[in-house]
PDB file of N, CA and C in Angstrom:
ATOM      1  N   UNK A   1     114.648  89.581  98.358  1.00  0.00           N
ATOM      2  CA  UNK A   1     114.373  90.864  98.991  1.00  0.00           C
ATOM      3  C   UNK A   1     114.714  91.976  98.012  1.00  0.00           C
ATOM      4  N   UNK A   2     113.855  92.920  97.932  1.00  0.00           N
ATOM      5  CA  UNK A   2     113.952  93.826  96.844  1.00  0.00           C
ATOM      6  C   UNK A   2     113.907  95.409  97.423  1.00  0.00           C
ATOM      7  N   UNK A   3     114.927  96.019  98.037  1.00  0.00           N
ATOM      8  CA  UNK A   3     115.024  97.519  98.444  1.00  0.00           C
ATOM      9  C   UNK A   3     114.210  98.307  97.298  1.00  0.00           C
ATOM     10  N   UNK A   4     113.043  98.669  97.907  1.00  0.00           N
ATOM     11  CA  UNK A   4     112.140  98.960  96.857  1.00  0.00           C
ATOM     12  C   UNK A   4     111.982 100.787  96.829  1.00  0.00           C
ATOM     13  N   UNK A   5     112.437 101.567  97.636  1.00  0.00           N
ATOM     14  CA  UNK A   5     112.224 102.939  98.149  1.00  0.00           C
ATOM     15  C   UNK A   5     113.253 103.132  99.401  1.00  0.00           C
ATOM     16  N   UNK A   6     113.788 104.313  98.711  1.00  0.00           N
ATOM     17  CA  UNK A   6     115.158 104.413  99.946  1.00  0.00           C
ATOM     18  C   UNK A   6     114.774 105.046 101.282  1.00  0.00           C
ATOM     19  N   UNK A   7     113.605 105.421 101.504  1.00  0.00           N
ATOM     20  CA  UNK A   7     112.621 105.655 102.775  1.00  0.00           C
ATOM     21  C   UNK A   7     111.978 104.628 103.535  1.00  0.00           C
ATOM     22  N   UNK A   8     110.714 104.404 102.509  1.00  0.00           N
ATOM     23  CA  UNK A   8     109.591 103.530 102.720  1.00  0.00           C
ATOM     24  C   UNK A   8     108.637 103.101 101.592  1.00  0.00           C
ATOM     25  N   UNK A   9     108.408 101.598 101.877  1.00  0.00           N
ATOM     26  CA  UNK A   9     107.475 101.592 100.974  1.00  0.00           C
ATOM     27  C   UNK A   9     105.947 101.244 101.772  1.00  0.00           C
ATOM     28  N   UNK A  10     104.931 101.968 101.079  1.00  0.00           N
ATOM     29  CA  UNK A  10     103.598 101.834 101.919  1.00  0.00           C
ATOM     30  C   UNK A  10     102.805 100.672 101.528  1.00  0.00           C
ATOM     31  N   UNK A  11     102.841 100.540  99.985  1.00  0.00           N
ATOM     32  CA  UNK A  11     101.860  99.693  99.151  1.00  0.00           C
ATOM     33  C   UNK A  11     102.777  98.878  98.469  1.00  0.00           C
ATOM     34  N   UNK A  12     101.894  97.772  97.847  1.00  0.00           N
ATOM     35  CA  UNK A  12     102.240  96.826  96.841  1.00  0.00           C
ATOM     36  C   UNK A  12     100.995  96.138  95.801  1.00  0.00           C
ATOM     37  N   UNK A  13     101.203  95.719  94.749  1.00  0.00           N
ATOM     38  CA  UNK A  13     100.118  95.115  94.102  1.00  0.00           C
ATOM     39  C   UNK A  13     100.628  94.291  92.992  1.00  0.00           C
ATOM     40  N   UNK A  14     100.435  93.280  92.492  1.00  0.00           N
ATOM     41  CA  UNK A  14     100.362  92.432  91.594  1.00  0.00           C
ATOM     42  C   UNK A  14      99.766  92.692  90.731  1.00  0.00           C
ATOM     43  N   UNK A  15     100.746  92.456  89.287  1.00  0.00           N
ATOM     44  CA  UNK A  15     100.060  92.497  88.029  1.00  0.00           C
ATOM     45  C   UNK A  15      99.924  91.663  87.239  1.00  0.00           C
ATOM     46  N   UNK A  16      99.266  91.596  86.181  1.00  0.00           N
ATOM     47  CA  UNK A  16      98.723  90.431  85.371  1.00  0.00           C
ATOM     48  C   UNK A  16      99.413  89.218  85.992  1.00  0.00           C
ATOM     49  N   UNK A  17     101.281  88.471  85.686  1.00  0.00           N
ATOM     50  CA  UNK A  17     101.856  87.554  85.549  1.00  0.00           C
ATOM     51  C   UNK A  17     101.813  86.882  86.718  1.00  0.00           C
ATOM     52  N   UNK A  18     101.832  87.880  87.823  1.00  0.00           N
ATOM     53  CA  UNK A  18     101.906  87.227  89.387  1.00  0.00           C
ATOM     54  C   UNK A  18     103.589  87.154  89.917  1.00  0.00           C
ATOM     55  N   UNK A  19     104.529  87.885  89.025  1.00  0.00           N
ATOM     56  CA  UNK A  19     105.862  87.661  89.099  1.00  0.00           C
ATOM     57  C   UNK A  19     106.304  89.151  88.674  1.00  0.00           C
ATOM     58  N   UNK A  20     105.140  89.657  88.090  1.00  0.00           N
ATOM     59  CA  UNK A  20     105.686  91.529  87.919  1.00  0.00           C
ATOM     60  C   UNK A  20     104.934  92.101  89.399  1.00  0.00           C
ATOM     61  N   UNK A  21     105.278  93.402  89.921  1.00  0.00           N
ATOM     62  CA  UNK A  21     105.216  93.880  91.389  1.00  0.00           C
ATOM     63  C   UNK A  21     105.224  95.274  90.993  1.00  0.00           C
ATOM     64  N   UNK A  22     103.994  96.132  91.076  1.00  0.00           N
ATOM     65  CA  UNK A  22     104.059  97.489  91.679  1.00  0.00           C
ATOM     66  C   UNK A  22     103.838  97.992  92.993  1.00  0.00           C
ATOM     67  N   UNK A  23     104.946  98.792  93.341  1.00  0.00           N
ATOM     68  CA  UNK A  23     105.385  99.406  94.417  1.00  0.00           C
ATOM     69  C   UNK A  23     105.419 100.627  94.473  1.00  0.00           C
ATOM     70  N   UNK A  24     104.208 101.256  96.192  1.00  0.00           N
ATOM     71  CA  UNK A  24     103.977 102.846  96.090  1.00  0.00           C
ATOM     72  C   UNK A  24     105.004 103.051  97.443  1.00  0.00           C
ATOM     73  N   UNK A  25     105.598 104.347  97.552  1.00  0.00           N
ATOM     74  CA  UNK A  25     106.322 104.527  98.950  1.00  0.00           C
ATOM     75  C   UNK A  25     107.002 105.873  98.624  1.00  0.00           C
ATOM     76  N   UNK A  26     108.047 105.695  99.348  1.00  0.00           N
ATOM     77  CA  UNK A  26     108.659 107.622  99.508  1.00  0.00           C
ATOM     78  C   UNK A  26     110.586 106.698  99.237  1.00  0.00           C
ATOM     79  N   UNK A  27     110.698 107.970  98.600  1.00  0.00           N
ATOM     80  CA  UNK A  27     112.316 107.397  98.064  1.00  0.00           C
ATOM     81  C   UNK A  27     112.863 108.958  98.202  1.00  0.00           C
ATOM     82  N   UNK A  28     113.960 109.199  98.947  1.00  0.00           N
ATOM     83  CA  UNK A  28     114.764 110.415  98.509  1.00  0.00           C
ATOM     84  C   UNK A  28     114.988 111.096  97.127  1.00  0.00           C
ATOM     85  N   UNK A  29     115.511 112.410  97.116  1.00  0.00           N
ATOM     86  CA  UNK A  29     115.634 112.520  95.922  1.00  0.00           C
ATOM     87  C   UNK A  29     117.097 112.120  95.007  1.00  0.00           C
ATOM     88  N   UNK A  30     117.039 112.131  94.115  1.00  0.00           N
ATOM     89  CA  UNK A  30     118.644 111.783  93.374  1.00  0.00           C
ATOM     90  C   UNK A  30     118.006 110.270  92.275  1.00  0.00           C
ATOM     91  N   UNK A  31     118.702 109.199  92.382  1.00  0.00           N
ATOM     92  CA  UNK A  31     119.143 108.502  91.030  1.00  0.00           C
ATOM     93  C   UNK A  31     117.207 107.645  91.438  1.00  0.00           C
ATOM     94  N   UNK A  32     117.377 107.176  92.679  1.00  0.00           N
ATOM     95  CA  UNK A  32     116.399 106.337  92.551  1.00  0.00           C
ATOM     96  C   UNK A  32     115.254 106.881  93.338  1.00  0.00           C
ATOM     97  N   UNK A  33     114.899 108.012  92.786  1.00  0.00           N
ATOM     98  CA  UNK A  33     113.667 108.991  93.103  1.00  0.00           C
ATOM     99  C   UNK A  33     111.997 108.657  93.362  1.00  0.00           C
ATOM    100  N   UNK A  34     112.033 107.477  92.521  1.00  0.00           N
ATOM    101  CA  UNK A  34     110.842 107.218  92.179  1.00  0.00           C
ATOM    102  C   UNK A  34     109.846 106.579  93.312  1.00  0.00           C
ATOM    103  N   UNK A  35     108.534 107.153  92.804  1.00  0.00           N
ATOM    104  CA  UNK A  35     108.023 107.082  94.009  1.00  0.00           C
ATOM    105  C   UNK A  35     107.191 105.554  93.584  1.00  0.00           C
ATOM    106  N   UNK A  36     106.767 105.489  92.907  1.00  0.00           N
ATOM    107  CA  UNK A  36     106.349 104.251  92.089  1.00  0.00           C
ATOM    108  C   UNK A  36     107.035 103.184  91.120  1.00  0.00           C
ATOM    109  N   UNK A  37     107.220 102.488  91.836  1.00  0.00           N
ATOM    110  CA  UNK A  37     108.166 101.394  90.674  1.00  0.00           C
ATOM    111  C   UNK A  37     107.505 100.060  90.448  1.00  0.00           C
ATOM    112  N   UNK A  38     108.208  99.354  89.286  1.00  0.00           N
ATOM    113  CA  UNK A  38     107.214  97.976  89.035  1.00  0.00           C
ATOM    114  C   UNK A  38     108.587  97.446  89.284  1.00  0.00           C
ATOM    115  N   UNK A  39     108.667  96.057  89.262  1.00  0.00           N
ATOM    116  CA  UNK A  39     109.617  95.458  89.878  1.00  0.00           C
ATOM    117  C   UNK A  39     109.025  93.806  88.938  1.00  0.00           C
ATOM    118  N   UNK A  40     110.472  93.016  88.183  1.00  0.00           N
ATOM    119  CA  UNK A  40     110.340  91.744  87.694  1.00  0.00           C
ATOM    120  C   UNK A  40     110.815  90.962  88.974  1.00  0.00           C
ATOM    121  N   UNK A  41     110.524  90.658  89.625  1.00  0.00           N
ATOM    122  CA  UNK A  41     110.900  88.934  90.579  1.00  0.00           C
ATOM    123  C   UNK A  41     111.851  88.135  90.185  1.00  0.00           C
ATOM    124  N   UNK A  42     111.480  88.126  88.619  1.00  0.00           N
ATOM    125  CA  UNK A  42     112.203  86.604  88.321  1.00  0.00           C
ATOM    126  C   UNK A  42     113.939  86.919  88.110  1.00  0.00           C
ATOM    127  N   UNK A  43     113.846  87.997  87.766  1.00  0.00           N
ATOM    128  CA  UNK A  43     115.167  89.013  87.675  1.00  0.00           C
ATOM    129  C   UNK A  43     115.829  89.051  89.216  1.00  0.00           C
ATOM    130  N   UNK A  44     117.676  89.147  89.301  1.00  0.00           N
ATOM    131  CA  UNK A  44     118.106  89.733  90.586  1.00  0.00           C
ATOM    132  C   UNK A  44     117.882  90.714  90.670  1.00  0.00           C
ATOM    133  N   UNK A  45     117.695  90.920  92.105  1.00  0.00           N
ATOM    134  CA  UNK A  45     116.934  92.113  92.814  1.00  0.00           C
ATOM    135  C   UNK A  45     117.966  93.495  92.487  1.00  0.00           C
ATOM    136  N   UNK A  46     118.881  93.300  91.842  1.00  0.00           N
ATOM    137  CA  UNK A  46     119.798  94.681  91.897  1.00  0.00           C
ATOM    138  C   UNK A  46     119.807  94.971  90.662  1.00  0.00           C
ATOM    139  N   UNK A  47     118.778  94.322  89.567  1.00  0.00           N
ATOM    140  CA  UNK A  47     118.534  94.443  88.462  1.00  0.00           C
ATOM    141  C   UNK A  47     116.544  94.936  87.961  1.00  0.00           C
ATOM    142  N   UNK A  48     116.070  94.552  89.420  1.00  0.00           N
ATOM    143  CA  UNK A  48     114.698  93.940  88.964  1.00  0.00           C
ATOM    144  C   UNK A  48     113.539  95.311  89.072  1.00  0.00           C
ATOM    145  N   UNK A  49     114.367  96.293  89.083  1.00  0.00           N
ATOM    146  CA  UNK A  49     113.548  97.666  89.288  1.00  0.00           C
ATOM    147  C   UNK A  49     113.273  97.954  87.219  1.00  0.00           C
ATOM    148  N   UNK A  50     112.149  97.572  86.734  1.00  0.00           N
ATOM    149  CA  UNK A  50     111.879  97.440  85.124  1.00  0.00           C
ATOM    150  C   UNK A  50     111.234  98.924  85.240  1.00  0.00           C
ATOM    151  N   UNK A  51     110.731  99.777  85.733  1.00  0.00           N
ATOM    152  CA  UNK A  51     110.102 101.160  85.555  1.00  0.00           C
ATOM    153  C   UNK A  51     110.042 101.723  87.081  1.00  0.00           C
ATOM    154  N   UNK A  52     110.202 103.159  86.724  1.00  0.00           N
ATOM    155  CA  UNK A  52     109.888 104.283  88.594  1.00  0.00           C
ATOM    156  C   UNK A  52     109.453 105.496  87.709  1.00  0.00           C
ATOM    157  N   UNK A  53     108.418 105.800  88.514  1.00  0.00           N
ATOM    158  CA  UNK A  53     107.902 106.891  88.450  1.00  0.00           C
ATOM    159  C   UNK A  53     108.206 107.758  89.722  1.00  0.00           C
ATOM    160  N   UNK A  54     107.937 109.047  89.251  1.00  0.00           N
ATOM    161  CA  UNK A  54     108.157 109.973  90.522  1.00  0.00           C
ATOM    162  C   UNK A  54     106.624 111.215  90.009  1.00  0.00           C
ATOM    163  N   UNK A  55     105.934 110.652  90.433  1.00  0.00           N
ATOM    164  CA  UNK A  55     104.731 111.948  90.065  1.00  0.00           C
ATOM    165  C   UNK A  55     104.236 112.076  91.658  1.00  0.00           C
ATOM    166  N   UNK A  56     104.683 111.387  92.842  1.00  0.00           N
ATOM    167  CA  UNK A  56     104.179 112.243  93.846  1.00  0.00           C
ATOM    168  C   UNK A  56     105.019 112.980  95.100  1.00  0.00           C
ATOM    169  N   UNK A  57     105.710 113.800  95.235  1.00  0.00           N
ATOM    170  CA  UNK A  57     106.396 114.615  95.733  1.00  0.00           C
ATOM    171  C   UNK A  57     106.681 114.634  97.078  1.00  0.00           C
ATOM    172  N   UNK A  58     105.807 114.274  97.731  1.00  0.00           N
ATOM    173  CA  UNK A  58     105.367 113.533  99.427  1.00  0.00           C
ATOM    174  C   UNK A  58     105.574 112.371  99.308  1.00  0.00           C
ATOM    175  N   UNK A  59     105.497 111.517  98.469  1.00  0.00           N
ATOM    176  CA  UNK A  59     105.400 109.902  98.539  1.00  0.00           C
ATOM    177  C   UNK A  59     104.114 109.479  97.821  1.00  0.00           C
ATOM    178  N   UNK A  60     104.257 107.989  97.832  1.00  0.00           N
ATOM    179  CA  UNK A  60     102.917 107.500  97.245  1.00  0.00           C
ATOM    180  C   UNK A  60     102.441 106.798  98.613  1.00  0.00           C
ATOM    181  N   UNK A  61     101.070 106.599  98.562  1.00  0.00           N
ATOM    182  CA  UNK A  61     101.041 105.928  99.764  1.00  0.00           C
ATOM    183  C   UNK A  61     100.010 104.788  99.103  1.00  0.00           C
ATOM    184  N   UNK A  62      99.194 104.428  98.058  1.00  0.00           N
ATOM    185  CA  UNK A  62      98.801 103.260  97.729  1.00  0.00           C
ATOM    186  C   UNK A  62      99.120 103.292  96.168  1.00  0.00           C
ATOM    187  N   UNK A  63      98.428 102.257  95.344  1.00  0.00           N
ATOM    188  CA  UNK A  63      98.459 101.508  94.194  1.00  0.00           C
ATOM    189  C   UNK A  63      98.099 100.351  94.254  1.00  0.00           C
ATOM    190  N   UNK A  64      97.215 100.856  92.592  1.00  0.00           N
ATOM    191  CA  UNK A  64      96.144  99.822  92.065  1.00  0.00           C
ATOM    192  C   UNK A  64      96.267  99.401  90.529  1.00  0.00           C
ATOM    193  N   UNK A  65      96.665  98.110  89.996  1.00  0.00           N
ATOM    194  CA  UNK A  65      96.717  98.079  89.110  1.00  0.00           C
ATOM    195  C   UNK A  65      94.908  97.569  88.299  1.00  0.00           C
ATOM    196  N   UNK A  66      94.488  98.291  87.232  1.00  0.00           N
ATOM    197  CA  UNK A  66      93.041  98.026  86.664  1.00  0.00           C
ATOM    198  C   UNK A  66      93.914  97.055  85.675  1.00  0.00           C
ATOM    199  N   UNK A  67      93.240  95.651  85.731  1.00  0.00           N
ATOM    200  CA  UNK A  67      93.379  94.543  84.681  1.00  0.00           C
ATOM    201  C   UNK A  67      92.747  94.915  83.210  1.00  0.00           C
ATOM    202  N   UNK A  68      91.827  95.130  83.537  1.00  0.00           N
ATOM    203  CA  UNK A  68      91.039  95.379  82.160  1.00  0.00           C
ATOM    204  C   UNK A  68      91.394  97.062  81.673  1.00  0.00           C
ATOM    205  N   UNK A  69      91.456  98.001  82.091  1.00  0.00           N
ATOM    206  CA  UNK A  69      92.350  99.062  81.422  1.00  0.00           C
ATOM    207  C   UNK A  69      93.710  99.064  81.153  1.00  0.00           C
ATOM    208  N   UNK A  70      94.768  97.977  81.937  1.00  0.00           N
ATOM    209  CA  UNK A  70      95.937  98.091  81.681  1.00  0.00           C
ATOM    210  C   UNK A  70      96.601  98.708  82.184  1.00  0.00           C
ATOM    211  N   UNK A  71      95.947  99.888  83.480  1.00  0.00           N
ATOM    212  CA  UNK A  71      96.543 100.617  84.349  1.00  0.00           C
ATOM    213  C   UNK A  71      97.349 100.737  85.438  1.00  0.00           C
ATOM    214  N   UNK A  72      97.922 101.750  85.718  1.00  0.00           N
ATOM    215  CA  UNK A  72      98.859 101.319  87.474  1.00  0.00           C
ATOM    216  C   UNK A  72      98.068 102.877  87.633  1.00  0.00           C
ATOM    217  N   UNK A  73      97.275 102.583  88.892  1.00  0.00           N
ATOM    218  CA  UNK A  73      96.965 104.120  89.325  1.00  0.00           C
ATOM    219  C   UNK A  73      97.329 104.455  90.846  1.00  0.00           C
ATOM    220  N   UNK A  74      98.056 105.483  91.286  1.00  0.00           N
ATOM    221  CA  UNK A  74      99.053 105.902  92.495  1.00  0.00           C
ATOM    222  C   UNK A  74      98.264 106.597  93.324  1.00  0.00           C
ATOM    223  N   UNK A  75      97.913 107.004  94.594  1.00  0.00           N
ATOM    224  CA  UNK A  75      97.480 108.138  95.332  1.00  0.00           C
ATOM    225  C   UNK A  75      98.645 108.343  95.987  1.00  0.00           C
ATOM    226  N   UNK A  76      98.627 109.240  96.137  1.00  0.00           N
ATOM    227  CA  UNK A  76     100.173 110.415  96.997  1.00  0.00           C
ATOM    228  C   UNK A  76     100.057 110.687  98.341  1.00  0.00           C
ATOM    229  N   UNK A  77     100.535 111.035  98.449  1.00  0.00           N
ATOM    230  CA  UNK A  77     100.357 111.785 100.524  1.00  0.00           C
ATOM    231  C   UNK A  77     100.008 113.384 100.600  1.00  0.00           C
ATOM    232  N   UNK A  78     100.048 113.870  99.063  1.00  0.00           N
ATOM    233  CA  UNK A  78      99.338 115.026  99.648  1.00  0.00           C
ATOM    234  C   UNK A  78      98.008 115.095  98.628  1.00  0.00           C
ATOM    235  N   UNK A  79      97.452 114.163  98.255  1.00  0.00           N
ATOM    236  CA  UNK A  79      96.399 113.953  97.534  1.00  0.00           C
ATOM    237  C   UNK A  79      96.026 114.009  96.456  1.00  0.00           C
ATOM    238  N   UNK A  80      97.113 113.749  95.510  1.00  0.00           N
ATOM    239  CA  UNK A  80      97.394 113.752  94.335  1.00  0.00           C
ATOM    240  C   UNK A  80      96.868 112.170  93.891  1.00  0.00           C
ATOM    241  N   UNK A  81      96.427 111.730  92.621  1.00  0.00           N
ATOM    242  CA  UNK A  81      96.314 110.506  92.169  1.00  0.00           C
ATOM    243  C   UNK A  81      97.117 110.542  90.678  1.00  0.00           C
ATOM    244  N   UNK A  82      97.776 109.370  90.353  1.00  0.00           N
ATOM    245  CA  UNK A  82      98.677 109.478  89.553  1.00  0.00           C
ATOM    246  C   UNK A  82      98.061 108.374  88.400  1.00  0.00           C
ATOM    247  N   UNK A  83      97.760 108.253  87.247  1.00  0.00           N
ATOM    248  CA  UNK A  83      97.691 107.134  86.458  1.00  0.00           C
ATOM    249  C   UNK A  83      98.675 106.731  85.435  1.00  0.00           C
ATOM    250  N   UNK A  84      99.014 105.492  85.286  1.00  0.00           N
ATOM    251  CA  UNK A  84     100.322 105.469  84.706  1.00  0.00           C
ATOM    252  C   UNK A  84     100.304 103.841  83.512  1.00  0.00           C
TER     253      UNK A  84
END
């Protein structure tokens, strides 16, 4: 189990390995802000947060990772899209 957003998390998606995890949702503000994080599995969970972004201010409410660009792309709650 991986406390992924100190609110909520809305979305999830799998990347390339099937063992890395991006995660869209709403997190308070302070240390673990981010509204987007990727997450390793194979790692303990109080370790396994590997990147967070915070580019949407409302929250994220989905995410999509593009295989063939290499991308993580975010939509927000107030209609922002984030590429990362």
């Amino acid at each position: 189990v991986f406390q992924c957003h100190t609110k909520r998390a809305h979305d999830v998606c799998f990347l390339e390995s099937g063992n890395v995890i991006a995660t869209a949702g709403l997190s308070k503000k302070g240390q673990s802000a981010a509204n987007v994080a990727v997450w390793d599995t194979l790692i303990p969970p109080s370790k396994g947060r590997i990147a967070g972004f915070g580019g949407h201010p409302k929250g994220a409410t989905t995410i999509l990772y593009s295989e063939t660009q290499w991308l993580l792309i975010s939509g927000g709650k107030s209609g922002e899209v984030c590429l990362w």
